[in-house]
C-alpha atoms as a PDB file:
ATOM      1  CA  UNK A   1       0.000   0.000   0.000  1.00  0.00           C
ATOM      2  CA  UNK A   2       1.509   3.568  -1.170  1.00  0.00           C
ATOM      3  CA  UNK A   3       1.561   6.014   1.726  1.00  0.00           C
ATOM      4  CA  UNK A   4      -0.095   9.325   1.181  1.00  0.00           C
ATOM      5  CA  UNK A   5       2.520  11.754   0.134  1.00  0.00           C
ATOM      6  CA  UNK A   6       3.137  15.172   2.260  1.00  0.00           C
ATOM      7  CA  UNK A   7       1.224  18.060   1.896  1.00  0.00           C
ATOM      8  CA  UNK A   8       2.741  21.730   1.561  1.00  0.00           C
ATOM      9  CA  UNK A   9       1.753  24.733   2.554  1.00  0.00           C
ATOM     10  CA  UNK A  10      -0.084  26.079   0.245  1.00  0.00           C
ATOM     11  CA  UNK A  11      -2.108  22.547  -0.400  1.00  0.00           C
ATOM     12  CA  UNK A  12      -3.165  22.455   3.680  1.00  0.00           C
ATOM     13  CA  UNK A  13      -4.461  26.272   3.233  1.00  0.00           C
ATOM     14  CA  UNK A  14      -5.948  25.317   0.159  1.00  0.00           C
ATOM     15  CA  UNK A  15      -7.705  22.387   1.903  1.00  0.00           C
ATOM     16  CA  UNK A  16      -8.651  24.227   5.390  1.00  0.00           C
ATOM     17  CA  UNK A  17     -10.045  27.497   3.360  1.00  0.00           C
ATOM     18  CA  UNK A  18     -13.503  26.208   1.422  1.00  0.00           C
ATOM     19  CA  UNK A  19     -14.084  29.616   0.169  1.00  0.00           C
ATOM     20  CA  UNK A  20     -12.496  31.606  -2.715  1.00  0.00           C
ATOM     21  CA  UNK A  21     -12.840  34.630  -1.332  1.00  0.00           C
ATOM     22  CA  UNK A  22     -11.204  33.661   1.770  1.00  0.00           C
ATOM     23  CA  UNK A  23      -8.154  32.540   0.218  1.00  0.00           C
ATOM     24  CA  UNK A  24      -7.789  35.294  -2.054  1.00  0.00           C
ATOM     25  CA  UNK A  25      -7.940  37.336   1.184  1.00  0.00           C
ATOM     26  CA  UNK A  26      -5.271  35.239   2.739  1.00  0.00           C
ATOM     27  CA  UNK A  27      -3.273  35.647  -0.461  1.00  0.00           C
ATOM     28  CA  UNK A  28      -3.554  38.989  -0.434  1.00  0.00           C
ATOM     29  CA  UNK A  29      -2.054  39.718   2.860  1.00  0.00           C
ATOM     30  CA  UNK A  30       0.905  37.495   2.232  1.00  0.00           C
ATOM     31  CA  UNK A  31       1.426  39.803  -0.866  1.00  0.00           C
ATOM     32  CA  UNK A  32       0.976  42.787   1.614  1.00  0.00           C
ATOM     33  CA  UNK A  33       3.090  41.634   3.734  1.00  0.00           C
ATOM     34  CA  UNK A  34       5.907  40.749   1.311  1.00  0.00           C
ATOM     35  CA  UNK A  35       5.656  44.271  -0.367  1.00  0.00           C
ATOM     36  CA  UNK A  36       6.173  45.288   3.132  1.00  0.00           C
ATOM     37  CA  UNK A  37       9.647  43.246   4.006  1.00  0.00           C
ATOM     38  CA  UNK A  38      10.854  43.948   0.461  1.00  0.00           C
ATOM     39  CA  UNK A  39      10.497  48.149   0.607  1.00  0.00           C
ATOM     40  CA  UNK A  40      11.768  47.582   4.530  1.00  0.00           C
ATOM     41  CA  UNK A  41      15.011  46.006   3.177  1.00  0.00           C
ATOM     42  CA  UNK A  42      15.680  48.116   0.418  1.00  0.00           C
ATOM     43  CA  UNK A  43      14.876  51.678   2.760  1.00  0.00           C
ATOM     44  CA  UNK A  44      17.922  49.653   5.251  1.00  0.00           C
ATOM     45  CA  UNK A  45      20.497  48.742   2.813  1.00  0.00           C
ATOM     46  CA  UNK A  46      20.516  52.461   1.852  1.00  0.00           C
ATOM     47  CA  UNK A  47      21.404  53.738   5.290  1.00  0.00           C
ATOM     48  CA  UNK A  48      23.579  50.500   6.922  1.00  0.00           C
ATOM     49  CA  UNK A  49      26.349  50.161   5.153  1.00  0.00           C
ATOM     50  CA  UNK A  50      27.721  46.435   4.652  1.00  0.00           C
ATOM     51  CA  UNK A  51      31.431  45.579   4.160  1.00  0.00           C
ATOM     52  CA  UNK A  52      30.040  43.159   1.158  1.00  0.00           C
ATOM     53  CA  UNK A  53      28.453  45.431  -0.562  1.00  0.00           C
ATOM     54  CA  UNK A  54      29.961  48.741  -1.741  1.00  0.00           C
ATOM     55  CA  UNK A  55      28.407  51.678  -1.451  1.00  0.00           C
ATOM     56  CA  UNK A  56      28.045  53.735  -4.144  1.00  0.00           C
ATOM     57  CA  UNK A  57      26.467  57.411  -4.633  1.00  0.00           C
ATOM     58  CA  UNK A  58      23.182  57.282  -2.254  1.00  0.00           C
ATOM     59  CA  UNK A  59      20.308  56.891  -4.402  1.00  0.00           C
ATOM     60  CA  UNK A  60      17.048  58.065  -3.887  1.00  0.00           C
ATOM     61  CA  UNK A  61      14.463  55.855  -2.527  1.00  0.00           C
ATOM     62  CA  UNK A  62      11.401  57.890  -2.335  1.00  0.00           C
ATOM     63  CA  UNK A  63       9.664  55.831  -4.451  1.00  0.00           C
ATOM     64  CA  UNK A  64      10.453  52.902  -2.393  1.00  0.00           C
ATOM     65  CA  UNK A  65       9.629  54.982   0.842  1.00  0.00           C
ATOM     66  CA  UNK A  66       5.992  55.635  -0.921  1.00  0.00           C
ATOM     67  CA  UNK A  67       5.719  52.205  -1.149  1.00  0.00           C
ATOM     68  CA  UNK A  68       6.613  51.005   2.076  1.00  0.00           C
ATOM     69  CA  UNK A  69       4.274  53.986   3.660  1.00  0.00           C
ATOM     70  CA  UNK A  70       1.127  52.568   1.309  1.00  0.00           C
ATOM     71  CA  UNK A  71       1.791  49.226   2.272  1.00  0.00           C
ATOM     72  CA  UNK A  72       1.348  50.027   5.660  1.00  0.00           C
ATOM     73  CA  UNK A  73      -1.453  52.097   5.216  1.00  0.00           C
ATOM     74  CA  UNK A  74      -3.562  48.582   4.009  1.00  0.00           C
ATOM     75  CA  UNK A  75      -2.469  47.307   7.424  1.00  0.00           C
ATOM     76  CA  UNK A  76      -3.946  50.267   9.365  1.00  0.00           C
ATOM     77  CA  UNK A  77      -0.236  51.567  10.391  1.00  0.00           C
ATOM     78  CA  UNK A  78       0.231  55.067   9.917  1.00  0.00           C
ATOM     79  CA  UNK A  79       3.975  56.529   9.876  1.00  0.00           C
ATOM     80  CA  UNK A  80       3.424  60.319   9.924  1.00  0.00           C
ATOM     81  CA  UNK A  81       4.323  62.396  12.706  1.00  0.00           C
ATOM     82  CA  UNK A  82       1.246  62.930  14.871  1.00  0.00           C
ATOM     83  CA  UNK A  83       2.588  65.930  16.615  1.00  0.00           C
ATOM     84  CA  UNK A  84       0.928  69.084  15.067  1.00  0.00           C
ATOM     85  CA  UNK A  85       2.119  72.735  15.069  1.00  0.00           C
ATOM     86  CA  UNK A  86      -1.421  74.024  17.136  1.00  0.00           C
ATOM     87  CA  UNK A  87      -0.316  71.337  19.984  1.00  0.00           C
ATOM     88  CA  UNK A  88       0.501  73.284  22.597  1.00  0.00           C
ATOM     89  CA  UNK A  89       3.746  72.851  25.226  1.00  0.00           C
ATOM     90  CA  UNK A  90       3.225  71.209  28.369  1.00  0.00           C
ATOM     91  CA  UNK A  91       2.365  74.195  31.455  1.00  0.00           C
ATOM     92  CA  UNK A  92       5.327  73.270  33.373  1.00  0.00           C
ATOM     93  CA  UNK A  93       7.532  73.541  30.098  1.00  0.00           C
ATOM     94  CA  UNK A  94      10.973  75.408  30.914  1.00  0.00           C
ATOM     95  CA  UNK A  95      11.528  76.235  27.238  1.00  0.00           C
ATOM     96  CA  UNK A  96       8.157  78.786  27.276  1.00  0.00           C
ATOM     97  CA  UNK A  97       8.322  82.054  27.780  1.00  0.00           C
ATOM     98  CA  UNK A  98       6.167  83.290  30.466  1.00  0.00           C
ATOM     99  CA  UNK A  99       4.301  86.543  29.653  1.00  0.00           C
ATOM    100  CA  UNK A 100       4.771  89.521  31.797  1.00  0.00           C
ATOM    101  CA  UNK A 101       1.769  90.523  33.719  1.00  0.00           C
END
């Protein structure tokens, strides 16, 4: 009798996932995700630099950063600064200038 052969990955999510729509979902995130780790990399090889790999004239990675910031926008991440220009210092704040009564 032949023994059933192992099942990969994508065969078991295949099988536990009855639903198209499910596993286009599930797809769809690891494709996220993936866009993620790749723009992540690239944005750290331009600011480590490795002993293997010689740096050249820094290019720009804008478009990559664009990328990396959408990408993270699907997940519900936000990278912009929350700190807005109407926030007002703290009271007890040693930098502010007290006004003169």
């Amino acid at each position: 009798m032949e023994a059933p052969k192992p099942k990969n990955l994508l065969s078991k999510l295949k099988d536990g996932l009855d639903d198209k729509e499910e596993q286009m979902q599930i797809l769809g995130t690891f494709v996220r995700l993936g866009v993620v780790v790749w723009a992540g990399f690239i944005i750290t090889l331009n600011y480590v630099e490795l002993p293997v790999i010689k740096k050249g004239s820094s290019g720009d990675i804008t478009f990559v950063a664009s990328v990396f910031t959408g990408a993270l926008a699907t997940f519900g991440l936000n990278t912009s600064n929350s700190r807005g220009k109407d926030k007002t210092p703290p009271v007890n704040c040693p930098m502010v200038k007290k006004k003169e009564e």
